[in-house]
Protein backbone atom coordinates (compact mmCIF):
# COMPACT_ATOMS: atom_id res chain seq x y z
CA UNK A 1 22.28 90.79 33.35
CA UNK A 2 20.13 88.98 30.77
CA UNK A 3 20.21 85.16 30.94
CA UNK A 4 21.55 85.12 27.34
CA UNK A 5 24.95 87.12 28.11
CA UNK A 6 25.39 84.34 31.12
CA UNK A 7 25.04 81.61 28.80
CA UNK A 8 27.54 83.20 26.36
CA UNK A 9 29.96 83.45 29.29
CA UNK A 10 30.24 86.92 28.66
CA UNK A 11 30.17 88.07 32.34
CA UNK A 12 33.18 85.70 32.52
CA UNK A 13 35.03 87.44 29.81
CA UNK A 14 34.50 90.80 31.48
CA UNK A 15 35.01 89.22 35.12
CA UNK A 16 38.63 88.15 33.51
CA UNK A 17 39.57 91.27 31.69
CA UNK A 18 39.43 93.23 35.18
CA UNK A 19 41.09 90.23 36.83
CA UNK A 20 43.86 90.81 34.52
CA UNK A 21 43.65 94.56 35.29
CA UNK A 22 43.86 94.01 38.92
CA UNK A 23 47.19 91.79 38.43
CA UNK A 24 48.95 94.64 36.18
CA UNK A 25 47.70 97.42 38.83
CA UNK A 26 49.43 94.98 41.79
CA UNK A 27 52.66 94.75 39.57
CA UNK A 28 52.66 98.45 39.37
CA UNK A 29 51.91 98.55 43.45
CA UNK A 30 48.53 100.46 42.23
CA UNK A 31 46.62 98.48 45.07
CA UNK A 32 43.93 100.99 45.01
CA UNK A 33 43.42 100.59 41.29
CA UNK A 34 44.08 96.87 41.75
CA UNK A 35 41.14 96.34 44.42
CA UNK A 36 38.60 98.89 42.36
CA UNK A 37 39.48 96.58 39.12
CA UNK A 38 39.09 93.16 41.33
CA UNK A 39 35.48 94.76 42.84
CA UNK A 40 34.40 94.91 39.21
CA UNK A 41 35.27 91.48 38.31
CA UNK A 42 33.54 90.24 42.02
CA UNK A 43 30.50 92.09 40.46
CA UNK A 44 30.23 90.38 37.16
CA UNK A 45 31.37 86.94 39.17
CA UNK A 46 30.30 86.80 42.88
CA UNK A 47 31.12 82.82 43.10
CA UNK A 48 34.48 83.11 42.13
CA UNK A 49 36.82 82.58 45.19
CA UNK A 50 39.69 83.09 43.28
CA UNK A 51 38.99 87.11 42.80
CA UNK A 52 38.16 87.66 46.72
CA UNK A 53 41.43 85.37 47.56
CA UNK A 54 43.42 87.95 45.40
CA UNK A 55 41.47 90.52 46.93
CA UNK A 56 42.15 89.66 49.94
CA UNK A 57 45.83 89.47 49.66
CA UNK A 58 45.95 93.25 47.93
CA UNK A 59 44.61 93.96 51.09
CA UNK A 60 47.12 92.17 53.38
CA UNK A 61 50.03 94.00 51.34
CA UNK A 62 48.20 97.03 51.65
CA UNK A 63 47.95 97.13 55.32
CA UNK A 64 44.28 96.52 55.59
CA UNK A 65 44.16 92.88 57.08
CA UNK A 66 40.00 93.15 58.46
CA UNK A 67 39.30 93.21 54.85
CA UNK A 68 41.89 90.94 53.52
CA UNK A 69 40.80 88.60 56.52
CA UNK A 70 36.58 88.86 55.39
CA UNK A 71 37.75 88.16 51.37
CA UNK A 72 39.94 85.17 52.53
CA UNK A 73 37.00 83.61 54.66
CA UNK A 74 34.69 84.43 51.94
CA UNK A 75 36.78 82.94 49.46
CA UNK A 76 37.26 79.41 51.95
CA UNK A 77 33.17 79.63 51.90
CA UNK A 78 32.77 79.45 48.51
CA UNK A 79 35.54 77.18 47.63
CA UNK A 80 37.30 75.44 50.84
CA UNK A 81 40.49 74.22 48.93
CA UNK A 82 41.36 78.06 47.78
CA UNK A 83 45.16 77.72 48.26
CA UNK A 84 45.69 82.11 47.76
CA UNK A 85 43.08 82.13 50.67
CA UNK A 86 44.80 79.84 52.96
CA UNK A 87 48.12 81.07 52.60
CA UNK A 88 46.81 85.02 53.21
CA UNK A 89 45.16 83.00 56.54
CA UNK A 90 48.18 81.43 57.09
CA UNK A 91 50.03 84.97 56.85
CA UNK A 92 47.66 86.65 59.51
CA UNK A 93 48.56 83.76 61.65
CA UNK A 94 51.76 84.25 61.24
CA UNK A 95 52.13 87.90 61.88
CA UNK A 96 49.65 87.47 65.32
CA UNK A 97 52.51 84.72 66.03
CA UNK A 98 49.26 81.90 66.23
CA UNK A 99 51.81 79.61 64.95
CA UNK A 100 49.09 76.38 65.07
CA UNK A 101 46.51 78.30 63.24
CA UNK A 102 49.47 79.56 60.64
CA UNK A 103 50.90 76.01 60.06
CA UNK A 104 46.92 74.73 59.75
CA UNK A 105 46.00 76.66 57.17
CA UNK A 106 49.83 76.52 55.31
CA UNK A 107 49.34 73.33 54.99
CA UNK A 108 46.20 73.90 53.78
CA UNK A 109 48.15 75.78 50.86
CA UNK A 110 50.67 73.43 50.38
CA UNK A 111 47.54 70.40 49.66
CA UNK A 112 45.70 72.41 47.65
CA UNK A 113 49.18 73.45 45.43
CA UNK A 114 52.22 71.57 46.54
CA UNK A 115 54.69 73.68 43.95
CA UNK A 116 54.50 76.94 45.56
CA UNK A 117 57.80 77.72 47.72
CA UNK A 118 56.42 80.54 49.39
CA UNK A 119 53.69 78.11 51.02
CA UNK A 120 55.99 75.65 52.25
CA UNK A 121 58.66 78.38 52.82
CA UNK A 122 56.59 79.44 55.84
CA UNK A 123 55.58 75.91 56.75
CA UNK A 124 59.01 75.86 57.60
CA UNK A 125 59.45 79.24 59.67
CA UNK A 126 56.17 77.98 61.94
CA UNK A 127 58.01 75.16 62.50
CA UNK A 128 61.13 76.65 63.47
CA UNK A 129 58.82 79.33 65.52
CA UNK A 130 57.73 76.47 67.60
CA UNK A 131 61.20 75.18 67.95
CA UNK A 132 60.73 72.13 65.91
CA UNK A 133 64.52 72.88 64.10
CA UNK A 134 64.57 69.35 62.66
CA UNK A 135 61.27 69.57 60.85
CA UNK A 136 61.73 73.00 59.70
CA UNK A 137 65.21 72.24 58.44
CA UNK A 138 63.71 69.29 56.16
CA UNK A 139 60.70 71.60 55.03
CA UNK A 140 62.96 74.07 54.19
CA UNK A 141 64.81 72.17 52.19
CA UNK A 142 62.15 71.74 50.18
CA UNK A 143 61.09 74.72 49.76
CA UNK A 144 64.53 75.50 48.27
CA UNK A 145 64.32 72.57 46.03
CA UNK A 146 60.77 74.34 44.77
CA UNK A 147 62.55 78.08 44.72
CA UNK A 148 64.80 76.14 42.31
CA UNK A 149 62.77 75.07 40.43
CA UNK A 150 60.62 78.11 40.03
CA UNK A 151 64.15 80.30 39.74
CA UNK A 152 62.64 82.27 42.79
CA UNK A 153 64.96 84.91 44.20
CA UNK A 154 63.99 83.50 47.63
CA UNK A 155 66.27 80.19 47.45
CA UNK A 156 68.82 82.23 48.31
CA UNK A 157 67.11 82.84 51.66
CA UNK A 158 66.09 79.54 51.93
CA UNK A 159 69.87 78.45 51.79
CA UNK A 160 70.62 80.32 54.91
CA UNK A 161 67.43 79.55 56.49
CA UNK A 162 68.83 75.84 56.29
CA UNK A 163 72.08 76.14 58.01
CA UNK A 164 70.72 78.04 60.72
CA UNK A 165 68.35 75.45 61.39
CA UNK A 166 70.20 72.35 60.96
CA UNK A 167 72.75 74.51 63.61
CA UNK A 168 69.75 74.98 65.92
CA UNK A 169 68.65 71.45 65.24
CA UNK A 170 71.77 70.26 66.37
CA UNK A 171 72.59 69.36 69.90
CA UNK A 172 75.37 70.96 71.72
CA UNK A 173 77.95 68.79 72.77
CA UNK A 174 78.44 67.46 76.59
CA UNK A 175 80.91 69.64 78.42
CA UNK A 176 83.48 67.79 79.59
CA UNK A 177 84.04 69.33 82.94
């Protein structure tokens, strides 16, 4: 690539057009034609964490979490605040039920972008997987609030998630016998 086409941000231009490929192929669950499309824009832009964190994740809905794990870590090594990459981390954690690594890099997600409900969502469930009720009650709650905000489908879940935790946060009452 000739020094002039860098310098007229072309390769950027390119690197974006596939990007927005990739994210039109992922709508469509096309996550083959979403991962060839990101590979082309990681060609033209090999510094950008933000294609190998969405990479990464393709992967990790797809079923292939090796991959998805090596684009997330690549991702954190060129850019350590990558929120996408932390909370596809955070997911892996979560699914190997490695709840301190899971809430680690979650909250990793949640500094890097503190508006996404999804992030703090499952800040919440590794609390409540480690039996911290109270804490995951209040964290829930606020990922509700951001579900609200965002109109997200999931507040719904988040609503429920609450009372059951508040319930479990709750303790029982002395029997009396």
């Amino acid at each position: 690539m000739s020094r002039l086409t860098q310098q007229l941000g072309l390769t950027r231009v390119e690197a974006d057009e596939h990007y927005q490929k990739a994210l039109i192929a992922y709508e469509k669950r096309q996550f083959d034609e979403a991962i060839k499309q990101l590979t082309i824009a990681i060609q033209a832009l090999p510094k950008h964490p933000e294609y190998y964190a969405a990479r990464g994740l393709i992967y990790l809905e797809d079923g292939v979490e090796d991959r998805a794990r090596t684009d997330f870590e690549h991702a954190l090594k060129l850019f350590p605040y990558e929120m996408l990459a932390h909370y596809g981390l955070g997911m892996i954690a979560y699914r190997a039920k490695a709840w301190d690594e899971a809430q680690q890099h979650f909250t990793q997600a949640y500094y890097a972008n503190p508006k996404r409900g999804e992030t703090v969502y499952y800040l919440g469930m590794v609390h409540h997987r480690k039996g911290e009720h109270a804490v995951a009650a209040q964290v829930m709650k606020k990922a509700q609030e951001l579900f609200e905000v965002s109109n997200d489908r999931r507040k719904g879940d988040a609503a429920k998630w609450i009372k059951t935790l508040e319930k479990l946060a709750t303790p029982p009452l002395p029997d009396k016998t």
